[in-house]
C-alpha atoms as a PDB file:
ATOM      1  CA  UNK A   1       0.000   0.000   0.000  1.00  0.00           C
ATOM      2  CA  UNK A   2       2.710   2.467   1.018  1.00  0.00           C
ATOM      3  CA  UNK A   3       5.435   1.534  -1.840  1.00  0.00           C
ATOM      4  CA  UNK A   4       2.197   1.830  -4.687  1.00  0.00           C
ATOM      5  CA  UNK A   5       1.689   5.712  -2.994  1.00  0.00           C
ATOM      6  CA  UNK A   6       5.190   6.504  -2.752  1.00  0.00           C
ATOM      7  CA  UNK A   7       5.737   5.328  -6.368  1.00  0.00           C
ATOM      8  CA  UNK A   8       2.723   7.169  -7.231  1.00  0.00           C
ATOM      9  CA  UNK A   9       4.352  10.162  -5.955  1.00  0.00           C
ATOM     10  CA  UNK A  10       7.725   9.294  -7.977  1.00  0.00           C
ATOM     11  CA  UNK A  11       6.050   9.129 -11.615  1.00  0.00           C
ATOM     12  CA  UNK A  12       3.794  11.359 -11.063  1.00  0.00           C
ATOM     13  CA  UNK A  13       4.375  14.440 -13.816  1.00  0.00           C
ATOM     14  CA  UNK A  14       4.854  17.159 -10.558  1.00  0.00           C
ATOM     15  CA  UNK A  15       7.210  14.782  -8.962  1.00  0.00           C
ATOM     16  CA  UNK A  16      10.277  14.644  -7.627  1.00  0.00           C
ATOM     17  CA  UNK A  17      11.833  13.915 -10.889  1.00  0.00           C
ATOM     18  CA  UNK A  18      10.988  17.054 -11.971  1.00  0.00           C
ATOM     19  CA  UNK A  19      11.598  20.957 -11.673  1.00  0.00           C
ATOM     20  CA  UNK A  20       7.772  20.987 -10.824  1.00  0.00           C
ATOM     21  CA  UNK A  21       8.334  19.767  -7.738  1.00  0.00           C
ATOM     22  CA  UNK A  22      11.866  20.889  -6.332  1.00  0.00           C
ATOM     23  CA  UNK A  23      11.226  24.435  -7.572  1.00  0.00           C
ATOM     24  CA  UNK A  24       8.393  25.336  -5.216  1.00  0.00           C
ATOM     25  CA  UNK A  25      10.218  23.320  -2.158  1.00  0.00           C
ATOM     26  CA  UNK A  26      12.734  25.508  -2.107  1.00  0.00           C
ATOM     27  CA  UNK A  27      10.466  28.320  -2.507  1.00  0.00           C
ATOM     28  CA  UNK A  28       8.994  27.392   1.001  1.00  0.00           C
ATOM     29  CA  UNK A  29      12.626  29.340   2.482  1.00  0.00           C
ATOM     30  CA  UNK A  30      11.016  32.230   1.454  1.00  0.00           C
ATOM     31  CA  UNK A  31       7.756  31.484   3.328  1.00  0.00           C
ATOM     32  CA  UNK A  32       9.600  30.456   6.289  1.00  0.00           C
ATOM     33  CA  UNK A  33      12.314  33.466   6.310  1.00  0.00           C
ATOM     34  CA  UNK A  34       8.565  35.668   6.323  1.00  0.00           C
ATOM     35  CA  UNK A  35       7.787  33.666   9.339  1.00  0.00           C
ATOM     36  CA  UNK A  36      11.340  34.030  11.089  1.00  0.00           C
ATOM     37  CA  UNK A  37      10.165  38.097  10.707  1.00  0.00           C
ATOM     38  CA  UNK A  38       7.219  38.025  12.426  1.00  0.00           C
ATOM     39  CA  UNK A  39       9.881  38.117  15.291  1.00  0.00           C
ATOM     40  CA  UNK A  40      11.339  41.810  13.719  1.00  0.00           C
ATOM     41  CA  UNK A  41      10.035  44.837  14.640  1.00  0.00           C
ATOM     42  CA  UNK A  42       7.469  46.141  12.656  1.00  0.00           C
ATOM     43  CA  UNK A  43       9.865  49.322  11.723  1.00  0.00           C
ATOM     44  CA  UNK A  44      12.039  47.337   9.785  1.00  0.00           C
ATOM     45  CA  UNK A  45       9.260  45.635   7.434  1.00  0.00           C
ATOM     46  CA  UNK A  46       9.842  46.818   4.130  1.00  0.00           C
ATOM     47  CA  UNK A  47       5.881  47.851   2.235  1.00  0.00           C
ATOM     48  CA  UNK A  48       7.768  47.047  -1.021  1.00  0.00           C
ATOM     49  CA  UNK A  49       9.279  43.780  -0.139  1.00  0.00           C
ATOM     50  CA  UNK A  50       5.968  42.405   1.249  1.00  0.00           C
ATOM     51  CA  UNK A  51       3.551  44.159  -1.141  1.00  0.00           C
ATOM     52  CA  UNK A  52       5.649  42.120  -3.655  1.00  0.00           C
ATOM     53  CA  UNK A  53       5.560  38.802  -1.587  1.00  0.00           C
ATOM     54  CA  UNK A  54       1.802  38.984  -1.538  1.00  0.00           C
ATOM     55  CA  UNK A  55       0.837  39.923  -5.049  1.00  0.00           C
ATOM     56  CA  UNK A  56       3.693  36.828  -5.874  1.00  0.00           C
ATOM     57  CA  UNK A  57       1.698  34.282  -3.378  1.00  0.00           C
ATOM     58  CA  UNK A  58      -1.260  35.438  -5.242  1.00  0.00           C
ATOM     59  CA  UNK A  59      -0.706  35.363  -8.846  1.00  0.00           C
ATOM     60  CA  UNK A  60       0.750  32.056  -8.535  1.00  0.00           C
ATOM     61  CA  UNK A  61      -1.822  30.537  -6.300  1.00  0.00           C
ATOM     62  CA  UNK A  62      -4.395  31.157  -9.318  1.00  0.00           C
ATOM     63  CA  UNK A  63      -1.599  30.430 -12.110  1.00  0.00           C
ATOM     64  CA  UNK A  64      -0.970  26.636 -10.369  1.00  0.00           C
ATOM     65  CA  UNK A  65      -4.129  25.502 -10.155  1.00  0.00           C
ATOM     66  CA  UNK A  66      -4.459  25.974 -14.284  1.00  0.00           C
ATOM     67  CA  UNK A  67      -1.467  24.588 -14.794  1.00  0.00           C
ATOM     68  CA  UNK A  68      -1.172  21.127 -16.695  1.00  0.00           C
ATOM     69  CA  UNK A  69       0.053  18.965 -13.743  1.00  0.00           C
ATOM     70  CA  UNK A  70      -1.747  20.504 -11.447  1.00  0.00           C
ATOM     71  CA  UNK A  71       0.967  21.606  -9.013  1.00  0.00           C
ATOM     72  CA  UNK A  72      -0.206  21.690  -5.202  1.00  0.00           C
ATOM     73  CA  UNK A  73       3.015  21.919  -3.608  1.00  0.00           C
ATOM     74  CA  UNK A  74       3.393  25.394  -6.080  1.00  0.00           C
ATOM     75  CA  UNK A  75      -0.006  26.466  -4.929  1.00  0.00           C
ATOM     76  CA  UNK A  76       0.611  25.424  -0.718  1.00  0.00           C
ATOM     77  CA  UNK A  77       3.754  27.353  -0.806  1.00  0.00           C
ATOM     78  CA  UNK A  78       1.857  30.389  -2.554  1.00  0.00           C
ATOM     79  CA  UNK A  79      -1.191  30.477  -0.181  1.00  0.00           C
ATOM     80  CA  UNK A  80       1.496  30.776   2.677  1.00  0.00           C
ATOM     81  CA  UNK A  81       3.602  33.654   1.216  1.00  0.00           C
ATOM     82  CA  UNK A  82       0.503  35.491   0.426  1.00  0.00           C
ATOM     83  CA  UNK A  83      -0.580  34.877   4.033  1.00  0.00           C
ATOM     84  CA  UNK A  84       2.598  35.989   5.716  1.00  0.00           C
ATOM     85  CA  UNK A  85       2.773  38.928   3.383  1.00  0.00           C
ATOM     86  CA  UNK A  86      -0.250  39.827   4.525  1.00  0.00           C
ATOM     87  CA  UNK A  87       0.103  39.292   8.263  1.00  0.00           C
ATOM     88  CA  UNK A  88       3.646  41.452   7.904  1.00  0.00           C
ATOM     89  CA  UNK A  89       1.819  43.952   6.105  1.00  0.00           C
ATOM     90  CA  UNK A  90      -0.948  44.441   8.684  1.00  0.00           C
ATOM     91  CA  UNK A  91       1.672  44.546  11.418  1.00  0.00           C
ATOM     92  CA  UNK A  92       3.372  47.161   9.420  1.00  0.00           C
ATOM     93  CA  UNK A  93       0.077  49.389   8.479  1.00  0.00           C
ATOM     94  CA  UNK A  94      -1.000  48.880  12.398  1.00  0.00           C
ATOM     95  CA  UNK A  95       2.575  49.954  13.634  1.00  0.00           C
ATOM     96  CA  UNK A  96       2.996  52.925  11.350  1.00  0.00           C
ATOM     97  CA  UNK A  97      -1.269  54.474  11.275  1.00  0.00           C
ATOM     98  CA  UNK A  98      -2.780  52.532  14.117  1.00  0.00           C
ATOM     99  CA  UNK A  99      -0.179  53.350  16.685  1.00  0.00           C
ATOM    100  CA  UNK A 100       0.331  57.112  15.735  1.00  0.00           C
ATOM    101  CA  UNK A 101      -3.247  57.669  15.793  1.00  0.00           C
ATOM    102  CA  UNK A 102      -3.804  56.236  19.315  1.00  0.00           C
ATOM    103  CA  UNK A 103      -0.500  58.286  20.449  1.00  0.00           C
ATOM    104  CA  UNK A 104      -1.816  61.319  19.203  1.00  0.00           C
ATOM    105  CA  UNK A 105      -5.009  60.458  20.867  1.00  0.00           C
ATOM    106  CA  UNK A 106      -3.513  60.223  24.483  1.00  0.00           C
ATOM    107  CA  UNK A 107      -1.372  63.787  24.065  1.00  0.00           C
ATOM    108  CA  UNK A 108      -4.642  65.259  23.644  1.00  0.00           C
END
């Protein structure tokens, strides 16, 4: 049962025989250095650098699903770099508008 799955997995035309699959694994470094940042302050997130992570996660979610193999490692790895983009760039917008606007509140 295992070994028939597993050699499934081999031939199958996203596998690990081909750039299909070993492309978006290594993409999942950039997922996981986003994650590694949750940890930096949210001065020091760039609005460039994660508008452009997002808008990749995105595009690429759609464009793997059309794809002929269908590529679901390509689209997981996309779902989480949009995700994280977007959780940095909420940090980011609630550090630089959110924060002000309550400072300025309690000078008043």
């Amino acid at each position: 049962m295992v070994t028939s799955k597993l050699q499934a997995l081999w031939n199958h035309p996203a596998g690990p025989k081909t750039i299909h699959f070993w492309a978006p694994t290594f993409k999942w470094g950039l997922s996981i250095a986003n994650i590694a940042d949750f940890q930096k302050p949210p001065e020091n997130i760039s609005y460039l650098q994660q508008i452009a992570v997002t808008c990749t996660g995105m595009i690429w979610c759609r464009c793997s699903t059309v794809i002929t193999p269908k590529n679901w490692n390509l689209f997981s790895v996309n779902v989480a770099m949009a995700a994280t983009g977007l959780y940095q760039l909420s940090r980011k917008i609630k550090n630089d508008y959110v924060a002000e606007g309550e400072a300025a509140a309690e000078n008043e």
